[in-house]
Protein backbone atom coordinates (compact mmCIF):
# COMPACT_ATOMS: atom_id res chain seq x y z
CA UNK A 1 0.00 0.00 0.00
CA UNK A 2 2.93 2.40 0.12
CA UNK A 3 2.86 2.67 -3.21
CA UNK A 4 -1.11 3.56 -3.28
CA UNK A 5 -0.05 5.98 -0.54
CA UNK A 6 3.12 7.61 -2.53
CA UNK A 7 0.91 7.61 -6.23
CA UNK A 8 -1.81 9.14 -4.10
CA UNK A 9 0.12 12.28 -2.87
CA UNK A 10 1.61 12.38 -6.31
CA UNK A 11 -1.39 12.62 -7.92
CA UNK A 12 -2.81 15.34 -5.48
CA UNK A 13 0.06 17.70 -6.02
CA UNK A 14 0.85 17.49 -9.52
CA UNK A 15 -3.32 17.70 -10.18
CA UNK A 16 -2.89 20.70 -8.13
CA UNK A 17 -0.64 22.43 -10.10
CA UNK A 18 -1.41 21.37 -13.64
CA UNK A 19 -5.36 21.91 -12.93
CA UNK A 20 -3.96 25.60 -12.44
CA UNK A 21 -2.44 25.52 -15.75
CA UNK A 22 -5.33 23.96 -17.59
CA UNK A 23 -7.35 26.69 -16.27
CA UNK A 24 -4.92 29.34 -17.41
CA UNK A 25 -4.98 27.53 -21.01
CA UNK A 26 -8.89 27.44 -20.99
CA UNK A 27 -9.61 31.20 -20.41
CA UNK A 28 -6.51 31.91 -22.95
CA UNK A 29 -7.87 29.78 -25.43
CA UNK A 30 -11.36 31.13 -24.94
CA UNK A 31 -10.13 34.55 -25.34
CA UNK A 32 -8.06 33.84 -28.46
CA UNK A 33 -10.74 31.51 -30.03
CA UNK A 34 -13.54 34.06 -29.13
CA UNK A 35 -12.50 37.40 -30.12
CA UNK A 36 -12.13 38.00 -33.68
CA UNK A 37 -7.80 37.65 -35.25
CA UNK A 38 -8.88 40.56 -37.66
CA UNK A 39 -9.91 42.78 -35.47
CA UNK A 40 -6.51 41.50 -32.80
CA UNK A 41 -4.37 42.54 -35.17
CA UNK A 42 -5.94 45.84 -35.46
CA UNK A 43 -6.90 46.08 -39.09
CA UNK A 44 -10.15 48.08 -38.28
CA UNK A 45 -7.67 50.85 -37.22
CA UNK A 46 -5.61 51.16 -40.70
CA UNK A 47 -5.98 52.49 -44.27
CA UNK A 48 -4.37 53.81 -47.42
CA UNK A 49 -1.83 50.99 -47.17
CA UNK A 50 -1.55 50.37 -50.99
CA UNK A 51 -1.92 54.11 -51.86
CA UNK A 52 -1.51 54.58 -55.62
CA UNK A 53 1.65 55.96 -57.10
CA UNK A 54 0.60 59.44 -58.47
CA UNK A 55 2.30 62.13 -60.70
CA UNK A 56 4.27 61.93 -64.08
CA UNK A 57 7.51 59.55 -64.00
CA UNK A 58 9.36 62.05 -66.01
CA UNK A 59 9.69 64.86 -63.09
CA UNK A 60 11.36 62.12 -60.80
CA UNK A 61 15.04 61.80 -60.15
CA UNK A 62 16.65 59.21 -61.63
CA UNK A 63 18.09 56.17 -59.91
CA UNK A 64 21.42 56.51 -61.04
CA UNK A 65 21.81 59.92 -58.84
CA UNK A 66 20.14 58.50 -55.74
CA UNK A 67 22.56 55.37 -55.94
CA UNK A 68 25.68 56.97 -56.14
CA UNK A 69 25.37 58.39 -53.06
CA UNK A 70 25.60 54.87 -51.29
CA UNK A 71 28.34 51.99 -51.67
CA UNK A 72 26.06 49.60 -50.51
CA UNK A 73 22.58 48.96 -52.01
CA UNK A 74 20.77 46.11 -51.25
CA UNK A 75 17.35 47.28 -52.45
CA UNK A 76 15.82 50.58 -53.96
CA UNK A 77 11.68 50.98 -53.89
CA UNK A 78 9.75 53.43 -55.47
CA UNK A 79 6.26 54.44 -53.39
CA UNK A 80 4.19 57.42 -52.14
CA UNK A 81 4.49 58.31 -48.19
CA UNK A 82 2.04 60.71 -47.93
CA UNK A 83 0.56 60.99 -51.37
CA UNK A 84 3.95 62.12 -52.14
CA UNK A 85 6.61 59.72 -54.24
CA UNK A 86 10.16 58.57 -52.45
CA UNK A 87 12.76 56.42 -52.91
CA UNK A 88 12.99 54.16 -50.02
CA UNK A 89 16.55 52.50 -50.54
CA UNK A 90 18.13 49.87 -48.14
CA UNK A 91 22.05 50.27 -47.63
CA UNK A 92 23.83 48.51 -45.00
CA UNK A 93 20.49 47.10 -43.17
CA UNK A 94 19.48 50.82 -43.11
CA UNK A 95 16.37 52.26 -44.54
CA UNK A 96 17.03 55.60 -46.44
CA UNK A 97 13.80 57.93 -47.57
CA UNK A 98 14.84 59.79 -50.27
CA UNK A 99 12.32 62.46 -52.05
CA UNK A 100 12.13 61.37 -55.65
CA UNK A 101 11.25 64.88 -56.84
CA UNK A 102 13.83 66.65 -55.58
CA UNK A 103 16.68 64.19 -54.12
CA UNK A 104 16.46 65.46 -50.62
CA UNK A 105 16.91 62.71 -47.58
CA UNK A 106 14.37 63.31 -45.29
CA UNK A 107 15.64 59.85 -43.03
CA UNK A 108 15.38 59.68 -40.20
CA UNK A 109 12.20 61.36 -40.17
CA UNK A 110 10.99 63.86 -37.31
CA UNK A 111 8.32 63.24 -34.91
CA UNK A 112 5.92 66.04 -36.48
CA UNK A 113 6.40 63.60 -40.10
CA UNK A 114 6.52 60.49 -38.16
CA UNK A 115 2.49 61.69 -36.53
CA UNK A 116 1.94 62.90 -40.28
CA UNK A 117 2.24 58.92 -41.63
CA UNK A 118 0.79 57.32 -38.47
CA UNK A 119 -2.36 59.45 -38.91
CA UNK A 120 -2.51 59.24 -42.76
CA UNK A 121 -2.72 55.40 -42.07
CA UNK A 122 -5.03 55.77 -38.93
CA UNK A 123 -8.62 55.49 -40.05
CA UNK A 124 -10.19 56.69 -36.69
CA UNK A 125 -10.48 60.49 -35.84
CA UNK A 126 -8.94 60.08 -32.22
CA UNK A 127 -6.36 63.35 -31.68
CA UNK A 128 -2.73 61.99 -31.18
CA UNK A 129 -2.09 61.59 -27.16
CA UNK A 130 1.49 61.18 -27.68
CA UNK A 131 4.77 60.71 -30.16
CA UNK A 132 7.76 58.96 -28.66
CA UNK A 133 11.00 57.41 -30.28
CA UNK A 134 11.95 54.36 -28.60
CA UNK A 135 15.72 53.48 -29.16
CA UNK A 136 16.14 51.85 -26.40
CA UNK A 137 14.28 49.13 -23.49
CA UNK A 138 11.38 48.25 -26.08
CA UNK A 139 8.12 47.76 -24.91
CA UNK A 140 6.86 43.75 -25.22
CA UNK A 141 4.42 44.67 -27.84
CA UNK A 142 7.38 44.76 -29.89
CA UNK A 143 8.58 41.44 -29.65
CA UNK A 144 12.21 41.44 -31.25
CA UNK A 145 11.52 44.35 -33.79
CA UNK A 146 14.68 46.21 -34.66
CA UNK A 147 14.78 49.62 -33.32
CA UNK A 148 14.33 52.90 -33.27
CA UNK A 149 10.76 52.98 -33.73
CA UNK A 150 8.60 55.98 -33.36
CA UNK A 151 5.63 54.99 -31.16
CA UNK A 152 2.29 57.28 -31.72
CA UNK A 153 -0.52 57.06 -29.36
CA UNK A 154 -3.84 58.15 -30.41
CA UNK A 155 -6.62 58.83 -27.38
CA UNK A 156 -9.01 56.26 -28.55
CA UNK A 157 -11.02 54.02 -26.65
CA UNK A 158 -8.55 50.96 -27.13
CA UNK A 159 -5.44 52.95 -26.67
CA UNK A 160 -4.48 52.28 -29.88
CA UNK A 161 -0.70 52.60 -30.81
CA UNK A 162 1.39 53.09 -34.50
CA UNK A 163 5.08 51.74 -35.01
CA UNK A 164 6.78 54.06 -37.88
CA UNK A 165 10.27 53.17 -39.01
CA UNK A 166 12.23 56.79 -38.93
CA UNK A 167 14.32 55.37 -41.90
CA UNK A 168 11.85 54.13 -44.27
CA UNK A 169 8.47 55.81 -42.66
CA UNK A 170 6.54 52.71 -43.03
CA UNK A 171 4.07 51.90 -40.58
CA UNK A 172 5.66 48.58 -38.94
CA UNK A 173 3.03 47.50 -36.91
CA UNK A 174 -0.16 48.67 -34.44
CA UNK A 175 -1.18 47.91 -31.33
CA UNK A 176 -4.37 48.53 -29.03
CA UNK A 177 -5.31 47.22 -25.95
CA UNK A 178 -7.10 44.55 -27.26
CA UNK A 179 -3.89 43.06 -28.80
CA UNK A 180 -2.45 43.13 -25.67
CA UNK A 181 -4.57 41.22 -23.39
CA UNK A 182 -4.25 38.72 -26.74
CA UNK A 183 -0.46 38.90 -26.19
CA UNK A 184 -0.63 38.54 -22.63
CA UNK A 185 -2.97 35.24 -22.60
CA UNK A 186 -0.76 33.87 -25.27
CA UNK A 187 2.01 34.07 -23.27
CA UNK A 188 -0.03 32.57 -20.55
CA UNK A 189 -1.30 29.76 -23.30
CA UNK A 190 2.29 28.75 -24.64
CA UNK A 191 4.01 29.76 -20.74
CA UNK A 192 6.55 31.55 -23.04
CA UNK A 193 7.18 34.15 -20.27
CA UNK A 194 10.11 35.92 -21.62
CA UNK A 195 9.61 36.90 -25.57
CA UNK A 196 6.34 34.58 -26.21
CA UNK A 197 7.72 33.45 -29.62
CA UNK A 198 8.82 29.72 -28.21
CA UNK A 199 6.10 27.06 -28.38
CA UNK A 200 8.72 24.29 -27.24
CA UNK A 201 10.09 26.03 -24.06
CA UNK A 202 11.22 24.23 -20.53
CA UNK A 203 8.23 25.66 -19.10
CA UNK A 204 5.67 24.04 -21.46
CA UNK A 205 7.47 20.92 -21.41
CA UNK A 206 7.66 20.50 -17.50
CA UNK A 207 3.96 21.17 -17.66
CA UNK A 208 3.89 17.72 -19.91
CA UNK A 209 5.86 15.82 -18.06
CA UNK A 210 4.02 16.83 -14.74
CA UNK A 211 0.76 15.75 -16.38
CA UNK A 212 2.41 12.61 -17.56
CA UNK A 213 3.38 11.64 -14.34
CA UNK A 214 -0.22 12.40 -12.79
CA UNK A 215 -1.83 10.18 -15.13
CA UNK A 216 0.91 7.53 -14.51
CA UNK A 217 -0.30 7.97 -11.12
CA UNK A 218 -4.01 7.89 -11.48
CA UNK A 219 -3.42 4.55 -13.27
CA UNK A 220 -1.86 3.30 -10.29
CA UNK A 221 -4.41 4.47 -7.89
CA UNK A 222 -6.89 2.77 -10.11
CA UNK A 223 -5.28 -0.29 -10.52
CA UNK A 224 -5.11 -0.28 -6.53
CA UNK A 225 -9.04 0.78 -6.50
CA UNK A 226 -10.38 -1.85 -8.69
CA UNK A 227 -7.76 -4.64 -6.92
CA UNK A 228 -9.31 -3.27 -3.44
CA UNK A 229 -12.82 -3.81 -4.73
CA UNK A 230 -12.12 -7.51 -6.43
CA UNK A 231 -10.71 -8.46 -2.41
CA UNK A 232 -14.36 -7.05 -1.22
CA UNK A 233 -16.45 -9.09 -3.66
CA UNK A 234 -14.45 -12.18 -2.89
CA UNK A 235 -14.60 -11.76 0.52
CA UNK A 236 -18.09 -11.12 0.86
């Protein structure tokens, strides 16, 4: 019976602490099943990203002036940032916006140009709460995004936030609060506590082996129940 007593105890504990778990994975998964991935990853809150490319191709300056400025190129992309064409070209595993009217640099853009995009894309009418450039000690939200970013705020309901790159003044990503309690349950859901990207972490897989070993247990304990009730029937 020691070993009924041990499996018992086992079983307790390790129920214990995995029923927690479970319970954590249940309301994340609820959450994440329920609420609509469209509307997570905030594509109510954008437009004008495929803006068309305006203007006669004869006024713009030609790529062989823009690219001997650089050593380097490792891309060059023609496209309008604010109705307006540039050359966005990639040197070094820098983004560079160049005017393509007149040549000028404008990289890395200012916060007064970096709210100019971010609202251009934002299709609410919430007033900008705040513009900050993040170069260092990024937020979560941001996973392993390269920085500096320019973070705008806008004082909607959802706290909704825009990611412009100052070299290329694309919008990199959004986020509202919405998104984060996503973010926050799936780090909850995967027990990825650190940069919730790893599905296959030590966390997650001493949860599996804990619930393993209660099962192994609760086979034992019902080996020992239906062996306990077999002595009653014979001895009756």
């Amino acid at each position: 019976m020691k070993l009924a007593a041990q499996s018992r105890k086992v079983h307790w504990w390790f129920n214990l602490v995995i029923g927690i778990q479970l319970l954590l994975w249940s309301v994340s998964g609820f959450y994440m099943v329920v609420v609509n991935l469209d509307f997570i990853r905030g594509n109510h809150l954008v437009t004008n990203l495929h803006p068309p490319l305006g203007g006669p191709a004869a006024r713009l300056v030609p790529t062989s002036r823009v690219l001997q400025d650089f050593d380097s190129v490792q891309s060059l992309t023609l496209k309008p940032v604010l109705d307006h064409p540039y050359y966005i070209l990639e040197s070094n595993g820098a983004f560079h916006l160049i005017d393509a009217v007149s040549g000028i640099r404008h990289s890395p853009i200012d916060a007064d140009m970096a709210a100019a995009v971010a609202r251009y894309h934002y299709s609410g009418d919430a007033p900008i709460a705040a513009v900050t450039l993040i170069s260092e000690n990024p937020p979560s939200e941001l996973y392993t995004r390269p920085l500096p970013l320019w973070r705008i705020d806008f004082a909607d309901r959802i706290n909704s936030s825009f990611y412009i790159d100052p070299g290329s003044a694309e919008l990199v990503t959004r986020r509202h609060d919405f998104w984060r309690i996503f973010d926050f349950f799936w780090m909850l859901h995967i027990m990825d506590y650190d940069d919730r990207t790893d599905v296959g972490n030590n966390f997650l897989r001493a949860a599996i082996l804990l619930a393993t070993v209660s099962v192994a247990a609760g086979v034992v304990l019902l080996f020992y129940s239906f062996a306990g009730r077999r002595r009653r029937h014979s001895s009756s």
